[in-house]
C-alpha atoms as a PDB file:
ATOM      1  CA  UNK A   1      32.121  19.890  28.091  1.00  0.00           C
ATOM      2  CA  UNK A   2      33.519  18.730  24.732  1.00  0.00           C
ATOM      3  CA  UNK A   3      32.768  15.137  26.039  1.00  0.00           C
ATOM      4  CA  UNK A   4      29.668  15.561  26.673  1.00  0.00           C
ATOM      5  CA  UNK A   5      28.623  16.922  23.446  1.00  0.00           C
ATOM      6  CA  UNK A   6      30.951  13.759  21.843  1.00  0.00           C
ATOM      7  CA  UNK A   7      28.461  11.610  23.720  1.00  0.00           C
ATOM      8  CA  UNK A   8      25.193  13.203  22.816  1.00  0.00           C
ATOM      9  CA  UNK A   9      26.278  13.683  18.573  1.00  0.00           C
ATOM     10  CA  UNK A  10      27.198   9.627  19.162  1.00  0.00           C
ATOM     11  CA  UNK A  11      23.847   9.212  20.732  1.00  0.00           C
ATOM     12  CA  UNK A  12      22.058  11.142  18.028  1.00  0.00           C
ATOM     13  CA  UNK A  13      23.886   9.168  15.408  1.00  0.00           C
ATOM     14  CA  UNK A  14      22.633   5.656  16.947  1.00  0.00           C
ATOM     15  CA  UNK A  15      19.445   6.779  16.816  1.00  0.00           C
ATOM     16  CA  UNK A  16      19.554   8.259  13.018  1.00  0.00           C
ATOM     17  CA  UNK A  17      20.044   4.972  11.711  1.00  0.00           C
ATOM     18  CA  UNK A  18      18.293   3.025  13.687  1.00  0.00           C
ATOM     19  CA  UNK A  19      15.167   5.150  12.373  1.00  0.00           C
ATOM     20  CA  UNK A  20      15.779   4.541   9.238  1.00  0.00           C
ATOM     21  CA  UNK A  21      16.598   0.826   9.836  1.00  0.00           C
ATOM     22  CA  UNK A  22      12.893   0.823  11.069  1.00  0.00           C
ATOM     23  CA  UNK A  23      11.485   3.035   8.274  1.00  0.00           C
ATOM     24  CA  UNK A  24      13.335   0.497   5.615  1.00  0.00           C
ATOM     25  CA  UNK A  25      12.329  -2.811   7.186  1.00  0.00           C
ATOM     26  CA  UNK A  26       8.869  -1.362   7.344  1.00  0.00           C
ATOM     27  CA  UNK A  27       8.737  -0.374   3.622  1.00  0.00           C
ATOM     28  CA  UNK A  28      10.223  -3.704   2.830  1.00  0.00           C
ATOM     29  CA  UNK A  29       7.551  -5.351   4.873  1.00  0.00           C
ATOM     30  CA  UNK A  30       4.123  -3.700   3.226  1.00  0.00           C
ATOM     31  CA  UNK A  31       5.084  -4.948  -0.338  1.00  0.00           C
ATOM     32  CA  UNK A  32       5.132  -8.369   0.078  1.00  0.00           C
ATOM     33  CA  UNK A  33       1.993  -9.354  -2.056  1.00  0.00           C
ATOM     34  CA  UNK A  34       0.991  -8.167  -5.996  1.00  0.00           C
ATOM     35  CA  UNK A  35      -2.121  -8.634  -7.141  1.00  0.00           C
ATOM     36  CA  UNK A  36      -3.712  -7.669 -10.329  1.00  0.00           C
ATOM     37  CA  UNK A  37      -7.633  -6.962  -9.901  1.00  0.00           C
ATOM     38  CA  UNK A  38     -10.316  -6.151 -12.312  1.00  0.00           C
ATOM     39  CA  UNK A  39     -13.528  -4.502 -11.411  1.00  0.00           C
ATOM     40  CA  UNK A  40     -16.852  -4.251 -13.739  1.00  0.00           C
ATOM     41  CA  UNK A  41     -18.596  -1.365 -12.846  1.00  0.00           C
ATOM     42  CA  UNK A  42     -21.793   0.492 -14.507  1.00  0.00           C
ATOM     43  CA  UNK A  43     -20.477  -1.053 -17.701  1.00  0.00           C
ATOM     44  CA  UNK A  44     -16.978  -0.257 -17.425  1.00  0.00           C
ATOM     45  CA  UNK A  45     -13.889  -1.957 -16.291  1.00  0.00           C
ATOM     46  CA  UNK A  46     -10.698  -1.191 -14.837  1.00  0.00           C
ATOM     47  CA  UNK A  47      -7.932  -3.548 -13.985  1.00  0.00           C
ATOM     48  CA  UNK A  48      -5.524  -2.151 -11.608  1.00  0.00           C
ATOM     49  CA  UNK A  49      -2.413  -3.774 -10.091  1.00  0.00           C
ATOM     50  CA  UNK A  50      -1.188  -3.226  -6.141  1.00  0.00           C
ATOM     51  CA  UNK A  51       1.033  -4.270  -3.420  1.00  0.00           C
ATOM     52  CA  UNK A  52       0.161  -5.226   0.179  1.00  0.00           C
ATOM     53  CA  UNK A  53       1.427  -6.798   3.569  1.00  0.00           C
ATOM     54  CA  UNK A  54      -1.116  -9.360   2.970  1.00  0.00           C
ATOM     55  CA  UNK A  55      -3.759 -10.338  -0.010  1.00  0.00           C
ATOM     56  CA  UNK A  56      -6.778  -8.595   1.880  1.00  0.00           C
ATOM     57  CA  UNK A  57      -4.785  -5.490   1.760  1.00  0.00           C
ATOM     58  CA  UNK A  58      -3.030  -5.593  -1.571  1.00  0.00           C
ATOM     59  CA  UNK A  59      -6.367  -6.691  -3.258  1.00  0.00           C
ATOM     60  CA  UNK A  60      -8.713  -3.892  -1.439  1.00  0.00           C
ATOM     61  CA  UNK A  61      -5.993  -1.194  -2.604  1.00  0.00           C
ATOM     62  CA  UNK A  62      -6.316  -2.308  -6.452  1.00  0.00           C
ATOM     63  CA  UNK A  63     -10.122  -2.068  -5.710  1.00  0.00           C
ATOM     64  CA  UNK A  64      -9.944   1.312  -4.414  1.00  0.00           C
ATOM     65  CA  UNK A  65      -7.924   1.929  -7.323  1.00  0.00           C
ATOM     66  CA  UNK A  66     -10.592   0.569 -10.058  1.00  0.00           C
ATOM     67  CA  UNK A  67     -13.450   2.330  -8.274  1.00  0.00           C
ATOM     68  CA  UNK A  68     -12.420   5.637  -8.045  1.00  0.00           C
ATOM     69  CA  UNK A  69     -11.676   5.449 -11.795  1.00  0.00           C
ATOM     70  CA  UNK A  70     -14.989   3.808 -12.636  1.00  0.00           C
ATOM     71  CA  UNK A  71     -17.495   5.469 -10.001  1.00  0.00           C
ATOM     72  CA  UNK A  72     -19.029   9.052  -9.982  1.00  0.00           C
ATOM     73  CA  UNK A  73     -19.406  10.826  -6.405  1.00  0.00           C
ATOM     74  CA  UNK A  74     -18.815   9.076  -2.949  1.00  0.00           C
ATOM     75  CA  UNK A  75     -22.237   7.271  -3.293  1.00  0.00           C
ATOM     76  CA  UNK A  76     -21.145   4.917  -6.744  1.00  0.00           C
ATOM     77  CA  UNK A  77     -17.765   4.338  -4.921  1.00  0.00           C
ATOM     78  CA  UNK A  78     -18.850   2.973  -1.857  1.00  0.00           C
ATOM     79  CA  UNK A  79     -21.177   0.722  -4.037  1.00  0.00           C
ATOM     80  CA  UNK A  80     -18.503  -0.510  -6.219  1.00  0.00           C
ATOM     81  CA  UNK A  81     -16.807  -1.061  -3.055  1.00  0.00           C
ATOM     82  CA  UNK A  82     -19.027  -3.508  -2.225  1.00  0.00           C
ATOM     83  CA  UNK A  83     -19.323  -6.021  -5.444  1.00  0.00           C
ATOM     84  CA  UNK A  84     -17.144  -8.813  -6.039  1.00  0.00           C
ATOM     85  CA  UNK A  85     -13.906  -8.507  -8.461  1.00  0.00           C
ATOM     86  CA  UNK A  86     -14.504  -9.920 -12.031  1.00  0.00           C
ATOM     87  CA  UNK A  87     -10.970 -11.410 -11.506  1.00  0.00           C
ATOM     88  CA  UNK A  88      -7.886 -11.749  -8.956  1.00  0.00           C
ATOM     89  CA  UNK A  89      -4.528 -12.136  -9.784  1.00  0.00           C
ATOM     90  CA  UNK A  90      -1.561 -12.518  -8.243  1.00  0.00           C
ATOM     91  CA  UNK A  91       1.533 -10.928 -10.097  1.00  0.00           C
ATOM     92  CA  UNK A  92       4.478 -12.966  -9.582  1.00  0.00           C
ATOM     93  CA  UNK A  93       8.236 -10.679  -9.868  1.00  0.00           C
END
């Protein structure tokens, strides 16, 4: 019996850090890109930095960003959504 349990802990083990071999790889792997974006909304502006897998999804994070700090309600957000950044920039480390 105590072999058996031996196994299973050793089995458990394996599999602990091969989780968290995934969950670190995966982290590593969504912050590839940094962009800085500006958005002019309504008169105001908000420049907002984030970090993606790729430059559509870094960029539409820091727009998110900006337009929930520069939009009123559901409705303005989804409209400032939809315009074009004032300016893109990619951050370099």
């Amino acid at each position: 019996m105590a072999k058996r349990s031996n196994k299973m802990t050793w089995i458990i083990g394996v599999g602990v850090i091969f989780l968290l071999g995934v969950l670190v790889y995966s982290t590593l792997q969504a912050t590839h890109a940094e962009y800085e974006v500006c958005m002019t909304f309504k008169g105001g502006s908000h420049c907002a930095n984030a970090t993606g897998a790729n430059y559509n999804e870094a960029v539409r994070s820091a727009e998110e960003i900006d337009c929930q700090l520069l939009a009123r309600g559901r409705d303005e957000t989804m409209v400032c959504l939809d315009t074009q950044p004032s300016s893109v920039h990619q951050v370099t480390k």
